[in-house]
Structures are given as structure tokens and as C-alpha cells.
N, C-alpha and C. Protein backbone atom coordinates (compact mmCIF):
# COMPACT_ATOMS: atom_id res chain seq x y z
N UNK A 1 9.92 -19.47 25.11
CA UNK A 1 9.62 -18.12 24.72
C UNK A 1 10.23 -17.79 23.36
N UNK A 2 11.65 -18.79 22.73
CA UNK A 2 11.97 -18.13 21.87
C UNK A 2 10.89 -18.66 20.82
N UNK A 3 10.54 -19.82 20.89
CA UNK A 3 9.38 -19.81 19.26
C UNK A 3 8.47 -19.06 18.71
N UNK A 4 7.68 -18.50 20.42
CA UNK A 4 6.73 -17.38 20.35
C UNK A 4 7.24 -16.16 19.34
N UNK A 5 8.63 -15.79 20.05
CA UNK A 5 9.24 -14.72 19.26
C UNK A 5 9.46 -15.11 17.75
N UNK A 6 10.12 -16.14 17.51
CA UNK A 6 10.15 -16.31 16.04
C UNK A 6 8.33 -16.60 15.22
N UNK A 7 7.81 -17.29 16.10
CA UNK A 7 6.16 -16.75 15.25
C UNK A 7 5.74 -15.57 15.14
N UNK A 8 6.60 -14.56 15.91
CA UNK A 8 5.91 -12.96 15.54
C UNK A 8 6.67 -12.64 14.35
N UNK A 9 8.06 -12.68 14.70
CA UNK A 9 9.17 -12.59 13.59
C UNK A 9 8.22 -13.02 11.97
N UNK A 10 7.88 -14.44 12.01
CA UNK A 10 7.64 -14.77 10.93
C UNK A 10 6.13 -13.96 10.73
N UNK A 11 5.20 -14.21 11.22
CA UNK A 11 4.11 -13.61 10.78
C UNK A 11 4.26 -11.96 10.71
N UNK A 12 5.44 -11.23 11.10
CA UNK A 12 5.33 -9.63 10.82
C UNK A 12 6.08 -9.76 9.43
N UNK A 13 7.24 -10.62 9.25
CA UNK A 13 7.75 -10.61 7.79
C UNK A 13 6.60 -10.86 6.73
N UNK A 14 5.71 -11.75 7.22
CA UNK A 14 4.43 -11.92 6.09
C UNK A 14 3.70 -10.69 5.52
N UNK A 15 3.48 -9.77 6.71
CA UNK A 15 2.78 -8.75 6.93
C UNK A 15 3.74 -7.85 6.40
N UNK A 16 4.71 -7.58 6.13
CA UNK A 16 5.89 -6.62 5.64
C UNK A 16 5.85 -6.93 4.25
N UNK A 17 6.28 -8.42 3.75
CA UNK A 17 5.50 -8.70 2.70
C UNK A 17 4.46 -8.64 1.74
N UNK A 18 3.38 -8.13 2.59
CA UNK A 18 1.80 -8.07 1.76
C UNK A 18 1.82 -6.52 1.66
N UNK A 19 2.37 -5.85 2.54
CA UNK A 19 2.10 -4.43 2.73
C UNK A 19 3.45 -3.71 1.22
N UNK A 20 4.21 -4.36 1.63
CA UNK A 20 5.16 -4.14 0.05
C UNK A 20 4.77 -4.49 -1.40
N UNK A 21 3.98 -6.03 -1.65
CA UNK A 21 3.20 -5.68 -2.68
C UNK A 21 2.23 -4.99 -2.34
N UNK A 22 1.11 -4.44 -1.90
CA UNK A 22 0.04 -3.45 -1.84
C UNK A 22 0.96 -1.89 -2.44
N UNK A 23 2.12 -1.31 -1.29
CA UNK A 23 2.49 -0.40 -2.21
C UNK A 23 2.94 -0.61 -3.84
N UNK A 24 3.32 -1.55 -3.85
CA UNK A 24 3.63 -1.80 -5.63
C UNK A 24 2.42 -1.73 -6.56
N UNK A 25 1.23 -2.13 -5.82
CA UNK A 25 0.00 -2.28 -6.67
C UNK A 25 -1.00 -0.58 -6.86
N UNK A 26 -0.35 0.06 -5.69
CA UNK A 26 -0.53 1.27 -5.97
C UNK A 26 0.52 2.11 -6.98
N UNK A 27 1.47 2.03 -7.08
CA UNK A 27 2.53 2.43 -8.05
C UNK A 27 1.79 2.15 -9.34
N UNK A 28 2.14 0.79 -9.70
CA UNK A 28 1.76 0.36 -11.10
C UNK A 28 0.28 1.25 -11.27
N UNK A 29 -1.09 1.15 -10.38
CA UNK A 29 -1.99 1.30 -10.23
C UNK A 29 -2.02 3.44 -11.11
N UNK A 30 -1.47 4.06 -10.15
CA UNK A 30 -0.95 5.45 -10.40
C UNK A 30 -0.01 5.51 -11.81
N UNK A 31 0.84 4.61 -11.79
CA UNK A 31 1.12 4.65 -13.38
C UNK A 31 0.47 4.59 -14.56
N UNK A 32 -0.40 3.24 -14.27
CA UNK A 32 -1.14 3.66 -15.03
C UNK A 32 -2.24 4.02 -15.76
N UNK A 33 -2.69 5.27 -14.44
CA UNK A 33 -3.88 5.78 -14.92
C UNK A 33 -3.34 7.76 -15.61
N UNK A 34 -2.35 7.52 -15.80
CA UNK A 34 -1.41 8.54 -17.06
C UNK A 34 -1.74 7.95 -18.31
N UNK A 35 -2.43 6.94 -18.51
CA UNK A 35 -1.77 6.22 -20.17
C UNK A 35 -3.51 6.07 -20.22
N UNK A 36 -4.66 6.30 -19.48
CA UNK A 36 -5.62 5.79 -19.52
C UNK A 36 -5.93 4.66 -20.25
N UNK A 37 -5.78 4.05 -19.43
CA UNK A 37 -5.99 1.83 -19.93
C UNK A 37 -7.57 2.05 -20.07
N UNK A 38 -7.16 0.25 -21.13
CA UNK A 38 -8.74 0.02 -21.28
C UNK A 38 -9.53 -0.24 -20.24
N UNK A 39 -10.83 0.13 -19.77
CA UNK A 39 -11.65 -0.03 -18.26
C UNK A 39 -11.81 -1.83 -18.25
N UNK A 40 -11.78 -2.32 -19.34
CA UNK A 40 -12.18 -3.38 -19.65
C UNK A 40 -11.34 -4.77 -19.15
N UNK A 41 -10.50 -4.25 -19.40
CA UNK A 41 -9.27 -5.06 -19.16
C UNK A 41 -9.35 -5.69 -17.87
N UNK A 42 -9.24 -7.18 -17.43
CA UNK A 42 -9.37 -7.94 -16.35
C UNK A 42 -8.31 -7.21 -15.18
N UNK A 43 -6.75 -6.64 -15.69
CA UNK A 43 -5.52 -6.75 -15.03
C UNK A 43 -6.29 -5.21 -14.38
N UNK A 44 -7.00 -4.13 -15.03
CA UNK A 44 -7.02 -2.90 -14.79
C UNK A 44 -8.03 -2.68 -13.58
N UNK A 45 -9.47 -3.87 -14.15
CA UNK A 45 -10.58 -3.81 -13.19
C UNK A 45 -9.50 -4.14 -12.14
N UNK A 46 -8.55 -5.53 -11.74
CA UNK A 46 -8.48 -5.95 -10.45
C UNK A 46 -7.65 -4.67 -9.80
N UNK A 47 -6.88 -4.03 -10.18
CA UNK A 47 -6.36 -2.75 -9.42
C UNK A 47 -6.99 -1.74 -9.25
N UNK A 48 -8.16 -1.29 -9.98
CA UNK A 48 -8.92 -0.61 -9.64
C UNK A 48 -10.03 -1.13 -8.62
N UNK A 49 -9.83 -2.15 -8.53
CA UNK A 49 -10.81 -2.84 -7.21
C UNK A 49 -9.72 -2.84 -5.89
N UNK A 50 -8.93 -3.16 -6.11
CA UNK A 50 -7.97 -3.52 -5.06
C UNK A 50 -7.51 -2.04 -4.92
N UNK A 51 -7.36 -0.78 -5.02
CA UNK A 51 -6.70 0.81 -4.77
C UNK A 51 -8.01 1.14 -4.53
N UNK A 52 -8.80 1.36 -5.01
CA UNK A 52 -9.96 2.11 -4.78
C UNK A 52 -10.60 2.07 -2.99
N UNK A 53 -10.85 1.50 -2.62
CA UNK A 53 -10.81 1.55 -0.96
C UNK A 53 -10.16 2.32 -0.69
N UNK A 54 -9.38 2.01 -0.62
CA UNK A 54 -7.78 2.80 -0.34
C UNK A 54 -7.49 4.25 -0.73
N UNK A 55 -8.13 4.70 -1.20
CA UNK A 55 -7.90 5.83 -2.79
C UNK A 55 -9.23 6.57 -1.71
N UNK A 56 -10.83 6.04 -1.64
CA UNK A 56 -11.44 6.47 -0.93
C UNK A 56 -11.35 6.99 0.23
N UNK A 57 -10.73 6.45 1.15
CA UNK A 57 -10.43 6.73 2.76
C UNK A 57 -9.44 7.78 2.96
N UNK A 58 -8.45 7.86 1.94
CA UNK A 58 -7.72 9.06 2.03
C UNK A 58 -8.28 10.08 1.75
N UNK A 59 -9.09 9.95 0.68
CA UNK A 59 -9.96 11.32 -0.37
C UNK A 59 -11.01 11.88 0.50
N UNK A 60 -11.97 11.12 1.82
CA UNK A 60 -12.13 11.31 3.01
C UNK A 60 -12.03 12.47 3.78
N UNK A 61 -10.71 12.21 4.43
CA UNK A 61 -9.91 13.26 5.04
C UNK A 61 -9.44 14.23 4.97
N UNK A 62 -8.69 14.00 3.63
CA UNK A 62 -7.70 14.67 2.88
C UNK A 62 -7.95 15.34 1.96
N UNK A 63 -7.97 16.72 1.55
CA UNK A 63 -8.27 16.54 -0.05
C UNK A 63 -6.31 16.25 -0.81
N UNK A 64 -6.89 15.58 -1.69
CA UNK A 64 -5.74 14.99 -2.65
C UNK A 64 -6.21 15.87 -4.49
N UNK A 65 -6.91 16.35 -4.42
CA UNK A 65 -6.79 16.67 -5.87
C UNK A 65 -6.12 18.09 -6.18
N UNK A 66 -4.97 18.09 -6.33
CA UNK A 66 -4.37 19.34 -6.61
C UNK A 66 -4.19 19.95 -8.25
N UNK A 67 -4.74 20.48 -8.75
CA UNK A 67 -4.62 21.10 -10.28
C UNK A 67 -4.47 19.78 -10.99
N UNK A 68 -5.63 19.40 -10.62
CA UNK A 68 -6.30 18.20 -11.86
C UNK A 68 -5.09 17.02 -11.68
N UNK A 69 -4.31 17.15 -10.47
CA UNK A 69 -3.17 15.38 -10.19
C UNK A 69 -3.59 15.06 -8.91
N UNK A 70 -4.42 13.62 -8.32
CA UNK A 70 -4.54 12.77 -7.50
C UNK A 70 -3.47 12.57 -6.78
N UNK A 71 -3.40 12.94 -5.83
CA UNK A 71 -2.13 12.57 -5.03
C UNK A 71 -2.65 11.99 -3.81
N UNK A 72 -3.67 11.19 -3.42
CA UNK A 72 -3.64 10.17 -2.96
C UNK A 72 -3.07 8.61 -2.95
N UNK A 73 -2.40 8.05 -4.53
CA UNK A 73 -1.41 7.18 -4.09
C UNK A 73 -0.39 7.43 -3.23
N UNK A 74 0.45 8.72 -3.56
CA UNK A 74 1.46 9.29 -3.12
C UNK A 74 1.34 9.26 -1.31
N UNK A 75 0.55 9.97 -0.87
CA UNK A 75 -0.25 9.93 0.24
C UNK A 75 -0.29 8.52 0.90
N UNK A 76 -0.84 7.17 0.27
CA UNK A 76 -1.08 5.97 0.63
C UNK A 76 0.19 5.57 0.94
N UNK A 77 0.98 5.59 -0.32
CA UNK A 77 2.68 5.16 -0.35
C UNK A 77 3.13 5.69 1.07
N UNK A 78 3.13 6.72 1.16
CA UNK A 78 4.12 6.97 1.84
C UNK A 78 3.37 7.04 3.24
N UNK A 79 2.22 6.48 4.04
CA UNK A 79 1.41 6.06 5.09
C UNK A 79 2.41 4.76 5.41
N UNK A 80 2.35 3.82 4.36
CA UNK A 80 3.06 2.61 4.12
C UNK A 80 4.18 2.07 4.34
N UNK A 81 4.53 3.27 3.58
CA UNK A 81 6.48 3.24 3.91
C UNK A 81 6.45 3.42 5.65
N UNK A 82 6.20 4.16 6.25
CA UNK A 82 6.15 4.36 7.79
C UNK A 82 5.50 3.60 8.44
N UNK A 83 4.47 2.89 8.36
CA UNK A 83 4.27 1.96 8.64
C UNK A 83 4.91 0.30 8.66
N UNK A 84 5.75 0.60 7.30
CA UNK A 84 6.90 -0.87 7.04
C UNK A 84 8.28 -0.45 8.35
N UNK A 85 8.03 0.60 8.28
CA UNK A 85 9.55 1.04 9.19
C UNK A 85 9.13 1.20 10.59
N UNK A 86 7.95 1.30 10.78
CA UNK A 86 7.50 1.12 12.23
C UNK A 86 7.62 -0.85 12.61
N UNK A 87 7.05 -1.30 11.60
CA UNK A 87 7.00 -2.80 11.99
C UNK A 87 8.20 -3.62 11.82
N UNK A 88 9.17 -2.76 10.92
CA UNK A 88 10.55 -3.55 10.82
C UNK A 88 11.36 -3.29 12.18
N UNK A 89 10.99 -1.81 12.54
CA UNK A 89 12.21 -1.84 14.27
C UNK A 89 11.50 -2.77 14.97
N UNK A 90 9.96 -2.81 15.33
CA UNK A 90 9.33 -3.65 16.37
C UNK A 90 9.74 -4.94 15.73
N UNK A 91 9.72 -5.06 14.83
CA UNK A 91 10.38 -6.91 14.80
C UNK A 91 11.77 -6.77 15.09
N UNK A 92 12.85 -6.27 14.69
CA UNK A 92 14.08 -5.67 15.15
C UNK A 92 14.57 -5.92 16.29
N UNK A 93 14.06 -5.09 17.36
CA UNK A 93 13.59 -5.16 18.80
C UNK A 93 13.66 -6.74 19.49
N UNK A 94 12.62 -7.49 18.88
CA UNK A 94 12.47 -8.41 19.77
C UNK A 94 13.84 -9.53 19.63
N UNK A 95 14.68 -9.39 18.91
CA UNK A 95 16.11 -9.83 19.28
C UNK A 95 16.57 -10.02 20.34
């Protein structure tokens, strides 16, 4: 039984992992669309491909546009953050 447990262990650290860069890619992503980048740019398309889902499903539900500022990263981020802290006690736990 204990390997089982350490394969959850390891595959939720993966998953804690991917979900920590994703919030980073929204950060940078929200940064910087203040400086309006070139559309052109390979680094800009892939974050705007990779947030945009994401950016959608909140905008959905929610409204996020408050006096012309998007606050759907903010919104995403912090879905995220509670979600990392939900999956860090459940891995926690199985100690």
C-alpha cells in the first residue's frame, strides 16, 4: 500500500507543479497586456493561446470587467491558489 501512496504523492506533486506554472503564465500573461506587446510575437501568441480558455470561462460567469481593468487573471489566480492548497493538505494527509 505504501507505493500506491507514494504514486499519488508523486503524481499530485506533478499536478502542483503544472498548476504553479499555469498561474505564472497568467501573471506574466496580465503583465503584459499593460505594455501592449506585439500580437505578432511567437512568445505573446503562445500565452494568449494558452490564458485565453481560461480568461473565457471565467468571463462566462463572472463579469470581470470593472472600469476598463480585466480582472479575470486575478480571479483565475486566486481559483488556483485554493485549489494548490486544497491538493497540498490531501497529499499531506496521506502520511
Amino acid at each position: 500500500m505504501s507505493a500506491v501512496i507514494e504514486i499519488v504523492q508523486g503524481v499530485g506533486s506533478i499536478f502542483l507543479t503544472l498548476v504553479n506554472v499555469y498561474v505564472w503564465v497568467i501573471i506574466i500573461s496580465a503583465l503584459l497586456s499593460f505594455v501592449n506587446p506585439d500580437p505578432y510575437n511567437p512568445i505573446v501568441q503562445f500565452l494568449n493561446r494558452v490564458t485565453h480558455p481560461a480568461y473565457s470561462l471565467v468571463r462566462r460567469f463572472i463579469p470581470t470587467n470593472f472600469n476598463g481593468i480585466d480582472l479575470a487573471p486575478l480571479v483565475i489566480v486566486v481559483a488556483l491558489q485554493i485549489v494548490i492548497v486544497l491538493i497540498s493538505v490531501l497529499l499531506n494527509s496521506l502520511h
